[in-house]
N, C-alpha and C. Protein backbone atom coordinates (compact mmCIF):
# COMPACT_ATOMS: atom_id res chain seq x y z
N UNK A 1 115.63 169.04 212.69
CA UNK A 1 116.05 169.47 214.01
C UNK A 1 117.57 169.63 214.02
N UNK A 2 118.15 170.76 214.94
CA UNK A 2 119.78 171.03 214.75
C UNK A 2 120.25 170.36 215.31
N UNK A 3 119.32 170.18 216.63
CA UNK A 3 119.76 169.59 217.46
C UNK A 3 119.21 167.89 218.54
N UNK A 4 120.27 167.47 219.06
CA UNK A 4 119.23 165.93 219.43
C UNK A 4 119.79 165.56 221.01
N UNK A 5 118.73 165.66 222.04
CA UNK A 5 118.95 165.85 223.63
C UNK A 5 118.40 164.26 224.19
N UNK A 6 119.51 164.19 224.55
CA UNK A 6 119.02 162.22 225.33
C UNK A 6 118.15 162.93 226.41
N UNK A 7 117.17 162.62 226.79
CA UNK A 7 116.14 162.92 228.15
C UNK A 7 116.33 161.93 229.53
N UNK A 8 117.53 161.77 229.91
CA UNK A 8 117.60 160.91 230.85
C UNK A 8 116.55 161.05 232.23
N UNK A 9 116.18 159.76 232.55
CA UNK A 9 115.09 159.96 233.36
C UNK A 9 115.27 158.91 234.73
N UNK A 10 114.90 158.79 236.07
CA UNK A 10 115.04 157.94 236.91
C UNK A 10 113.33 157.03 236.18
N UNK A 11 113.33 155.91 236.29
CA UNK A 11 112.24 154.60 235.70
C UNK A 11 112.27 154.15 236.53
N UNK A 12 112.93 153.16 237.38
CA UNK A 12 112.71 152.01 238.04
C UNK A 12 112.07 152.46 239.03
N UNK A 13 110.75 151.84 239.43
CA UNK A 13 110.01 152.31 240.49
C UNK A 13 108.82 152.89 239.96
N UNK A 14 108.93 153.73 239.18
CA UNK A 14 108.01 154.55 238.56
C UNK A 14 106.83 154.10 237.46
N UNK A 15 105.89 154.54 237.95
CA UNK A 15 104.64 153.98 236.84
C UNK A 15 105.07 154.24 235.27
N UNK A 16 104.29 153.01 234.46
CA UNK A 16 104.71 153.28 233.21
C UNK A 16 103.54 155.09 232.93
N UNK A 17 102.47 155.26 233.39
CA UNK A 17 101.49 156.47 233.26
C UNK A 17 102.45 157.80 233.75
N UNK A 18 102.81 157.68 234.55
CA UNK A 18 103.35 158.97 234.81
C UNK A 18 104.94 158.92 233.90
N UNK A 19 106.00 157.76 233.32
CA UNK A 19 106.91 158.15 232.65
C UNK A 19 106.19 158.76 231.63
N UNK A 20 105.19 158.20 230.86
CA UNK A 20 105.09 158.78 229.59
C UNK A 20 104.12 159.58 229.50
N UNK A 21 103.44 160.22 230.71
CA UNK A 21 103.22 162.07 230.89
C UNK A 21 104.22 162.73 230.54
N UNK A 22 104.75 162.18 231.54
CA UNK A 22 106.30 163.61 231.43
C UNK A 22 106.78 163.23 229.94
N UNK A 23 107.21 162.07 229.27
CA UNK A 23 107.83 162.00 227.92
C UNK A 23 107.06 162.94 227.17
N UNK A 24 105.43 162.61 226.79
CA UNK A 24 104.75 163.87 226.28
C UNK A 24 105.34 165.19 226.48
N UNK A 25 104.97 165.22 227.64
CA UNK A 25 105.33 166.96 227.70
C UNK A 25 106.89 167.35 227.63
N UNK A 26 107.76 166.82 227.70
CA UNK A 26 108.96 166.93 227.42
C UNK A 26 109.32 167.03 225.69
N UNK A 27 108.95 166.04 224.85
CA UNK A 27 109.20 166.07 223.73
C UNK A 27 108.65 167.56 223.24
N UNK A 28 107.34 167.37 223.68
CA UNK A 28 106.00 168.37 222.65
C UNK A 28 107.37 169.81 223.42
N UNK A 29 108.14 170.07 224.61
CA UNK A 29 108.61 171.36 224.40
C UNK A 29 110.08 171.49 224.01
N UNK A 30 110.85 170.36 223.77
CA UNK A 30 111.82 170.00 222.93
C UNK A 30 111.31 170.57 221.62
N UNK A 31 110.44 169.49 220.85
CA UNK A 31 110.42 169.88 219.50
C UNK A 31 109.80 171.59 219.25
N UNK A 32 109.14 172.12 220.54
CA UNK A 32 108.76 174.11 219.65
C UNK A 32 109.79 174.42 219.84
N UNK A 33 111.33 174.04 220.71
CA UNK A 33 112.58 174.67 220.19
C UNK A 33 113.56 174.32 219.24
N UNK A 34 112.68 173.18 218.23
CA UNK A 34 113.47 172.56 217.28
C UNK A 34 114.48 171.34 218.36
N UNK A 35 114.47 170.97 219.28
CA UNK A 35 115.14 169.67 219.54
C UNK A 35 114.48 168.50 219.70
N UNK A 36 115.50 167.76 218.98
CA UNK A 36 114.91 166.47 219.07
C UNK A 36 115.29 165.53 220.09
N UNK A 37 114.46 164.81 220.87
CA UNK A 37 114.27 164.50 221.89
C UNK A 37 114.98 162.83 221.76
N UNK A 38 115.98 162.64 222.06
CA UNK A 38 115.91 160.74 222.12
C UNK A 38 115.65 161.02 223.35
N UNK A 39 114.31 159.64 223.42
CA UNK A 39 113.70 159.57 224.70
C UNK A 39 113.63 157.96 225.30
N UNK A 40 114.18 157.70 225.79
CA UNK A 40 114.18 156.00 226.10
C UNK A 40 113.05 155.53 226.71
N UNK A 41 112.25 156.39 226.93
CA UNK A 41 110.48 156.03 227.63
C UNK A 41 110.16 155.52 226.31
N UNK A 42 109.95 156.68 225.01
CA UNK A 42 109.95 156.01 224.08
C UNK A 42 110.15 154.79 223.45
N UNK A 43 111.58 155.01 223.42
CA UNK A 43 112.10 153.97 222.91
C UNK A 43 112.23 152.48 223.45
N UNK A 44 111.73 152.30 224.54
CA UNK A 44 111.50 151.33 225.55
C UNK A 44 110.22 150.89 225.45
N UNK A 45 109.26 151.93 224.80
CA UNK A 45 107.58 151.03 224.67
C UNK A 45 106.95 151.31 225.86
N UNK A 46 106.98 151.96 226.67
CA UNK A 46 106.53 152.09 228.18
C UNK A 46 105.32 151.83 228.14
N UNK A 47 104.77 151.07 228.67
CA UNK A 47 103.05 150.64 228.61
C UNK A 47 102.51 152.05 229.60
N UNK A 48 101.29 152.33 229.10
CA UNK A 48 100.89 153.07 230.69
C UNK A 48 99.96 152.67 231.49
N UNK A 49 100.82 152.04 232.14
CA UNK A 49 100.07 151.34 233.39
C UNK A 49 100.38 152.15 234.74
N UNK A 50 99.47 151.44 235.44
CA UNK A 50 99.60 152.16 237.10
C UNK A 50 100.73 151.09 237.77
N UNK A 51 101.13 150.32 237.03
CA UNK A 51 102.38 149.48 237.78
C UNK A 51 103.62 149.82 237.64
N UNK A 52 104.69 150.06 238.81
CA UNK A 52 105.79 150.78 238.82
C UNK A 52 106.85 149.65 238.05
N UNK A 53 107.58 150.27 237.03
CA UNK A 53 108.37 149.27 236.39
C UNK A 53 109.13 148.78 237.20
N UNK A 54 109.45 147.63 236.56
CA UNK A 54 111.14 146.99 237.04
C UNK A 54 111.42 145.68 235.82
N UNK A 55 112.70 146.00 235.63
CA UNK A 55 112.83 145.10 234.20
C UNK A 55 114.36 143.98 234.81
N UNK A 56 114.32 143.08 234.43
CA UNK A 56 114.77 142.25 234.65
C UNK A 56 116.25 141.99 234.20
N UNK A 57 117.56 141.34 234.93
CA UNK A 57 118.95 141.79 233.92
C UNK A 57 118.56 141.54 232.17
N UNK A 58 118.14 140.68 232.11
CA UNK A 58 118.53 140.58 230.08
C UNK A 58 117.31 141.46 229.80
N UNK A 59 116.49 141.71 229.96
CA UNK A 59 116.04 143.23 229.54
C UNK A 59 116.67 144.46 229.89
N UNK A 60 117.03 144.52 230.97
CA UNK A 60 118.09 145.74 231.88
C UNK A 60 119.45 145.78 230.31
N UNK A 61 120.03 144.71 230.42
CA UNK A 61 121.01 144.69 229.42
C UNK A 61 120.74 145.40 227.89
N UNK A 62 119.49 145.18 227.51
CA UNK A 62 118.86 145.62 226.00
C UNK A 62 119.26 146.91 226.12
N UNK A 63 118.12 147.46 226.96
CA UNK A 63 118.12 148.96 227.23
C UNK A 63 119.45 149.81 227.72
N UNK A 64 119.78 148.85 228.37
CA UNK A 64 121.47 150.06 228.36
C UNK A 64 122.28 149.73 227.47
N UNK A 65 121.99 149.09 226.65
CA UNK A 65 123.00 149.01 224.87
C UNK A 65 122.48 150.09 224.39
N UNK A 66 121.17 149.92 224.23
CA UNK A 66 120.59 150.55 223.13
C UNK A 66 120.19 152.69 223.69
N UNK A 67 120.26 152.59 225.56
CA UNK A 67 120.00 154.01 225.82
C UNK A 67 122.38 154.46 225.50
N UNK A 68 123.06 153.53 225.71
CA UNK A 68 124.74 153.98 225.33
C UNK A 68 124.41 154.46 223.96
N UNK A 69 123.64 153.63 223.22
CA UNK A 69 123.83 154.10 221.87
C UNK A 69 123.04 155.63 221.13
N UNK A 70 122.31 155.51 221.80
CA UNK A 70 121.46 156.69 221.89
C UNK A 70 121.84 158.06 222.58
N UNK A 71 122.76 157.95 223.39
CA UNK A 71 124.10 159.07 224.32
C UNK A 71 124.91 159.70 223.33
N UNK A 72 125.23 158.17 222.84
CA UNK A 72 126.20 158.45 221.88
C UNK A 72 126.08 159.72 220.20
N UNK A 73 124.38 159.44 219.79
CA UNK A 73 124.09 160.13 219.00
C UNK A 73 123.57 161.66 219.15
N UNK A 74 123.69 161.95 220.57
CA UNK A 74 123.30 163.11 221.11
C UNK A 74 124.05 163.95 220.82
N UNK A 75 123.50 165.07 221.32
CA UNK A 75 123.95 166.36 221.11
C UNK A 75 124.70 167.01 222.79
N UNK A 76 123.11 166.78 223.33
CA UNK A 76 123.99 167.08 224.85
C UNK A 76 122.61 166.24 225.57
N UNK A 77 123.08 166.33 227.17
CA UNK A 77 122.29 164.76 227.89
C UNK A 77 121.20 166.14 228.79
N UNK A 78 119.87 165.87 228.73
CA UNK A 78 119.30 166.61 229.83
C UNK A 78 118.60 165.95 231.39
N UNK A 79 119.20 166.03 232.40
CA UNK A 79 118.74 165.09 233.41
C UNK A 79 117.31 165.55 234.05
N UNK A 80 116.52 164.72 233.89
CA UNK A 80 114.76 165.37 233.83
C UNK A 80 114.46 165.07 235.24
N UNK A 81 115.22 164.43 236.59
CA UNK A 81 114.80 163.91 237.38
C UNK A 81 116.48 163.79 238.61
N UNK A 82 116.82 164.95 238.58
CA UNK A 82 118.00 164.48 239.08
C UNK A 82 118.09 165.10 240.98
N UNK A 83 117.10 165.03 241.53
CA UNK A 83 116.68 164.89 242.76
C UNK A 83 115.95 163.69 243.00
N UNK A 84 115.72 162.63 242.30
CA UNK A 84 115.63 160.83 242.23
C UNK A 84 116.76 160.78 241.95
N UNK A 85 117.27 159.74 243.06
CA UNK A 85 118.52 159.30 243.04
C UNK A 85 118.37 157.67 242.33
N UNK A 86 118.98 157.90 241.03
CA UNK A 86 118.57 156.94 239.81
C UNK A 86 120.39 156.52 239.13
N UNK A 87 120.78 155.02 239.78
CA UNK A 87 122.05 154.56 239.67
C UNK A 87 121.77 154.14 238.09
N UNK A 88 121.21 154.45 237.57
CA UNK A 88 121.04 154.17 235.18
C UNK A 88 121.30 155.85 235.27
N UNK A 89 120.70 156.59 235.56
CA UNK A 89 120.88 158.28 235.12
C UNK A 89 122.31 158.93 235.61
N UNK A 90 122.96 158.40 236.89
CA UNK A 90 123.89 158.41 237.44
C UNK A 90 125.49 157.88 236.27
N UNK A 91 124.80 156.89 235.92
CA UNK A 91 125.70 156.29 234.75
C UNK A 91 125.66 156.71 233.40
N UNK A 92 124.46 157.39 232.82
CA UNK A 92 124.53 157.76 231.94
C UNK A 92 125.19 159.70 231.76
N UNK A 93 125.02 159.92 232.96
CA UNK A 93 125.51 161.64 232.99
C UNK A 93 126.97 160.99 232.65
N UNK A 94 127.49 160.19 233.31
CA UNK A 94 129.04 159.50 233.61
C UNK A 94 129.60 159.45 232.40
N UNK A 95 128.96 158.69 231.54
CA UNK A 95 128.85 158.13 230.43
C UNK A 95 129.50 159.75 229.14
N UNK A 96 128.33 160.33 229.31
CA UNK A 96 128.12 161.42 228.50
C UNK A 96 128.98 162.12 228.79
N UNK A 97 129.54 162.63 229.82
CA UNK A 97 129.89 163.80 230.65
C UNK A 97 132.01 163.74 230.73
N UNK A 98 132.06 161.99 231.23
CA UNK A 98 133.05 162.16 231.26
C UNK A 98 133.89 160.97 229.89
N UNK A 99 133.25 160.39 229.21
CA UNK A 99 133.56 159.56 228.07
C UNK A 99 132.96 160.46 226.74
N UNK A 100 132.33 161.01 226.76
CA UNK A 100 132.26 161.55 225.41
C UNK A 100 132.15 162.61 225.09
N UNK A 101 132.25 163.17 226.34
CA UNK A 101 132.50 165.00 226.44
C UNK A 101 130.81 165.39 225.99
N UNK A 102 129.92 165.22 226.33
CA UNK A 102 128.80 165.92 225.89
C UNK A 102 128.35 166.92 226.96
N UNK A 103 127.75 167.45 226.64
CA UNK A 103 127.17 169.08 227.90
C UNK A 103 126.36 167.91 228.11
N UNK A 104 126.14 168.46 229.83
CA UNK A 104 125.25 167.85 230.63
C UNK A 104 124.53 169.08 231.17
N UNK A 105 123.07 168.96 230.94
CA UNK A 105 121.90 170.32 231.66
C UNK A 105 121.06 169.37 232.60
N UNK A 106 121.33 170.04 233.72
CA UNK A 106 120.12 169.34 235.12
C UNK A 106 119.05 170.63 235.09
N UNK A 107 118.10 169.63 235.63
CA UNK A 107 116.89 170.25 235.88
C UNK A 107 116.52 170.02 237.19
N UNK A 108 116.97 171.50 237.55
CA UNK A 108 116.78 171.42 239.56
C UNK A 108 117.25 173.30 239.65
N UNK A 109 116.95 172.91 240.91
CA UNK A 109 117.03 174.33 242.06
C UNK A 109 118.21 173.55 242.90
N UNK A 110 119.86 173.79 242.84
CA UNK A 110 120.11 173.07 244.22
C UNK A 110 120.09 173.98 245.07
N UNK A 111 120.18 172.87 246.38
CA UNK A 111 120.28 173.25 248.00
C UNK A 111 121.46 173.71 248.34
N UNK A 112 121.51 175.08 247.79
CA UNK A 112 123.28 175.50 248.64
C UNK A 112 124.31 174.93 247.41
N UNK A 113 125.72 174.86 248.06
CA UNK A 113 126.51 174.41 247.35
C UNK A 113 126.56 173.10 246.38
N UNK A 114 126.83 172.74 245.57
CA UNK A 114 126.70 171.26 244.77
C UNK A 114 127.69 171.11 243.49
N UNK A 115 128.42 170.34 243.68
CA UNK A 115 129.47 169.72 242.52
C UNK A 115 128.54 169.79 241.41
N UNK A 116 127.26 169.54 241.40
CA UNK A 116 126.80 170.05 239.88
C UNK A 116 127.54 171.39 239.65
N UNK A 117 127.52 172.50 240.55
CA UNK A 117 128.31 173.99 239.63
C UNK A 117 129.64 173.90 239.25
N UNK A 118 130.18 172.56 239.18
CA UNK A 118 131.56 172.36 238.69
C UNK A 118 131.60 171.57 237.27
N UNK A 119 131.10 170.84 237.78
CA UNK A 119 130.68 169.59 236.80
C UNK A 119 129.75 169.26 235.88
N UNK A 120 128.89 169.93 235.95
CA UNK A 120 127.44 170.08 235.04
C UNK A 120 127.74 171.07 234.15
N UNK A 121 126.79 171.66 232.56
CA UNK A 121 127.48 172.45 232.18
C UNK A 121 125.99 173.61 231.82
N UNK A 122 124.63 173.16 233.08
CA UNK A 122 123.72 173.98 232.78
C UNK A 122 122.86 173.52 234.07
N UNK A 123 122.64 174.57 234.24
CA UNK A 123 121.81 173.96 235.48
C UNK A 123 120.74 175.23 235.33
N UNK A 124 119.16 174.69 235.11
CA UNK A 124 117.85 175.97 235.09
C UNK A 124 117.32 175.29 236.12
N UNK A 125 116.08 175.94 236.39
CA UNK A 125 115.31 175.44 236.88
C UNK A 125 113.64 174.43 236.76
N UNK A 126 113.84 174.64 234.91
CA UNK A 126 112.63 174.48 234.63
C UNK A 126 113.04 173.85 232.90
N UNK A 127 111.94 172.91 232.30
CA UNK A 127 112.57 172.55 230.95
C UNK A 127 112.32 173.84 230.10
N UNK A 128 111.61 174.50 229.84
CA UNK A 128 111.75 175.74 228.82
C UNK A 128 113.04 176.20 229.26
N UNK A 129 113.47 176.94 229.88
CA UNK A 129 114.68 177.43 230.15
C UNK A 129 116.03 176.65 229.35
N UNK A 130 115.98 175.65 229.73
CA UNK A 130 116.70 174.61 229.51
C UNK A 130 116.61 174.28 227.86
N UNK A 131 115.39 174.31 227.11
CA UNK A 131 115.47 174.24 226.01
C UNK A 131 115.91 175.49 225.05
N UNK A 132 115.80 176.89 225.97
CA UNK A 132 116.17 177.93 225.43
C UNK A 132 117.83 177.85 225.51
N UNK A 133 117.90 177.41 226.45
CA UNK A 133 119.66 177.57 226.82
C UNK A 133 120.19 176.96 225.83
N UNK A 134 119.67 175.88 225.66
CA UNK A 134 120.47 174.14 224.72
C UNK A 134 120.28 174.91 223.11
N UNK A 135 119.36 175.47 222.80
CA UNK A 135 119.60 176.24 221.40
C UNK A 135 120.55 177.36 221.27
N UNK A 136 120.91 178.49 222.06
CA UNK A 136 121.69 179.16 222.19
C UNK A 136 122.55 178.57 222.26
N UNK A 137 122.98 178.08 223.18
CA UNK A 137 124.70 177.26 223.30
C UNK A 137 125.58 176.22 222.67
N UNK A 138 123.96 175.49 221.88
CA UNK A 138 124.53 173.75 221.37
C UNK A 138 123.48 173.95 220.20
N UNK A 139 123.02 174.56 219.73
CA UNK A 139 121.71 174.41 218.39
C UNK A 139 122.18 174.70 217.60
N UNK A 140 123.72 174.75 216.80
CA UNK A 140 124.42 174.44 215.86
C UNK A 140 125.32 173.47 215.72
N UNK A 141 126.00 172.97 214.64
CA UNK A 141 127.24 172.26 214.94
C UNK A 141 128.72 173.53 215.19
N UNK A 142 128.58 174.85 214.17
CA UNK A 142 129.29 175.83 215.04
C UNK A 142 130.02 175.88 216.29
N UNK A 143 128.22 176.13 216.55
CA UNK A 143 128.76 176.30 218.52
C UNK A 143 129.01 174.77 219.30
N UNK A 144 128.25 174.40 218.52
CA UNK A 144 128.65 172.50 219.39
C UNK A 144 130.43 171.90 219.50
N UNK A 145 131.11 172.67 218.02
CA UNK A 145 132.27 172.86 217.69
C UNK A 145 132.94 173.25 218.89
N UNK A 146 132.63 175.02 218.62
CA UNK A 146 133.04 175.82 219.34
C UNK A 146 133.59 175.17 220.98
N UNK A 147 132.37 174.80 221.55
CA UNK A 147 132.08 174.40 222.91
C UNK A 147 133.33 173.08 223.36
N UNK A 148 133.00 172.27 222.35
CA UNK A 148 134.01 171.08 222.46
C UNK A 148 135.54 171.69 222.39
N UNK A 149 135.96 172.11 221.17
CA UNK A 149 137.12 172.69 221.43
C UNK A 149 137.75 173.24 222.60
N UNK A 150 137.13 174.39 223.66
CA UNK A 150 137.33 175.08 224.58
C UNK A 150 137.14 173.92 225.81
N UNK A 151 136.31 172.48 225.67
CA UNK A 151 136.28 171.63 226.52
C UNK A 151 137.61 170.89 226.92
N UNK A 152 138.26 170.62 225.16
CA UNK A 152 139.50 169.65 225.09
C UNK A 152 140.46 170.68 225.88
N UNK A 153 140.65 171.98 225.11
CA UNK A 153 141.67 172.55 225.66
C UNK A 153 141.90 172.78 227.53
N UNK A 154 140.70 172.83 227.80
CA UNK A 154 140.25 173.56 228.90
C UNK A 154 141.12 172.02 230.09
N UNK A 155 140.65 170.59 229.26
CA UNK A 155 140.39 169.51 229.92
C UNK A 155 141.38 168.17 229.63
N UNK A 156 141.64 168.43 228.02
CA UNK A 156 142.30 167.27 227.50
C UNK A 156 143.26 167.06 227.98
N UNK A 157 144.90 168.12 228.49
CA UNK A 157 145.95 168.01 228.96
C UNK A 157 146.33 167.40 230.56
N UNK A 158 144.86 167.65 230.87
CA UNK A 158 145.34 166.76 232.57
C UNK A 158 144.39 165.34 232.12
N UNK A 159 143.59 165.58 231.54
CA UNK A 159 142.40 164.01 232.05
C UNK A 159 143.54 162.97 231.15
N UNK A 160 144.56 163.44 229.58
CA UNK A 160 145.60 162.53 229.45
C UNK A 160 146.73 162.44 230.66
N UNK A 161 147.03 163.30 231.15
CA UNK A 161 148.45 163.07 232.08
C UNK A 161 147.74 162.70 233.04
N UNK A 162 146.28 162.67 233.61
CA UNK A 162 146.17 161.41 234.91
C UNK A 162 146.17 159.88 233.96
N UNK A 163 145.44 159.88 232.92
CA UNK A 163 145.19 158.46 232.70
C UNK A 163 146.81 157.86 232.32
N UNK A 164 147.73 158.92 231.92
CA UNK A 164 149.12 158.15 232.22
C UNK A 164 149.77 157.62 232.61
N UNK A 165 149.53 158.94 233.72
CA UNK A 165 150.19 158.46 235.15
C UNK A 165 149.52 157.03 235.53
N UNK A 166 148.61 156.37 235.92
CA UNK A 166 147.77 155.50 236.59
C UNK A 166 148.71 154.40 235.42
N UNK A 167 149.34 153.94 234.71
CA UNK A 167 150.11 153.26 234.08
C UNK A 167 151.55 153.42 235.19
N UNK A 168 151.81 154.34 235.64
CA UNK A 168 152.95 153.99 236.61
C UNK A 168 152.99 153.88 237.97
N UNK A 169 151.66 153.55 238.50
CA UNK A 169 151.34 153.59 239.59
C UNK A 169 151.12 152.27 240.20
């Protein structure tokens, strides 16, 4: 695979049966565009039960080591659920978006205006789309290159002269 897409997802609340529907069908159309899916449903063991999770702080703690570390090995972050307002998916776009410079793709229709068209760096409406886009744009290291470069330049010279400034403030 060229490429490797964290699947960030809203969980808490949500049956372990219906996360790992959608993980199925998410991976199975990741991998016919060649991406590889880190999926923390996965990687979390999600039982499928009809009981809505909720995990406890020192489990809470595991999983956000181990979903940072998994951000970290990505390629770019895709938000599978970002009309659930989900304070872990909220942190991980954060995470990705503004600490490690990775493309962030939502999966939504918005309502009118939305700081996603500033801040996001893909917005479809549907995951095929989204997996077509993420190979065109990011399904090399080339263009993954490419993309980053035009990010730093575009970004690096103010996000250093604010974090400066805030030293003399």
């Amino acid at each position: 695979m060229s490429v490797r897409a964290y699947t960030a997802t809203s969980m808490t609340g949500r049956t372990g049966a219906d996360l790992l529907a959608q993980s199925i069908i998410v991976r199975s159309v990741l991998r016919r565009h060649g991406i590889e899916a880190l999926d923390p449903v996965m990687a979390e063991g999600v039982a499928p039960s009809d009981v809505p999770l909720a995990s406890g702080i020192d489990e809470l703690a595991d999983h956000w080591a181990r979903d940072k570390r998994m951000i970290r090995d990505s390629h770019v972050l895709i938000d599978l659920t970002p009309l659930a307002k989900s304070e872990g998916v909220a942190h991980e776009i954060g995470l990705a978006r503004y600490c490690y410079w990775i493309p962030v793709v939502r999966i939504y229709t918005p309502r009118g205006a939305s700081v996603a068209h500033f801040e996001d760096d893909l917005i479809v409406p549907d995951l095929e789309t989204a997996a077509r886009e993420i190979v065109a744009r990011w399904g090399t290291w080339p263009k993954r290159f490419a993309w980053r470069a035009r990010m730093y330049a575009r970004c690096a010279p103010k996000h250093y002269m604010h974090k400066l400034r805030r030293w003399f403030q």
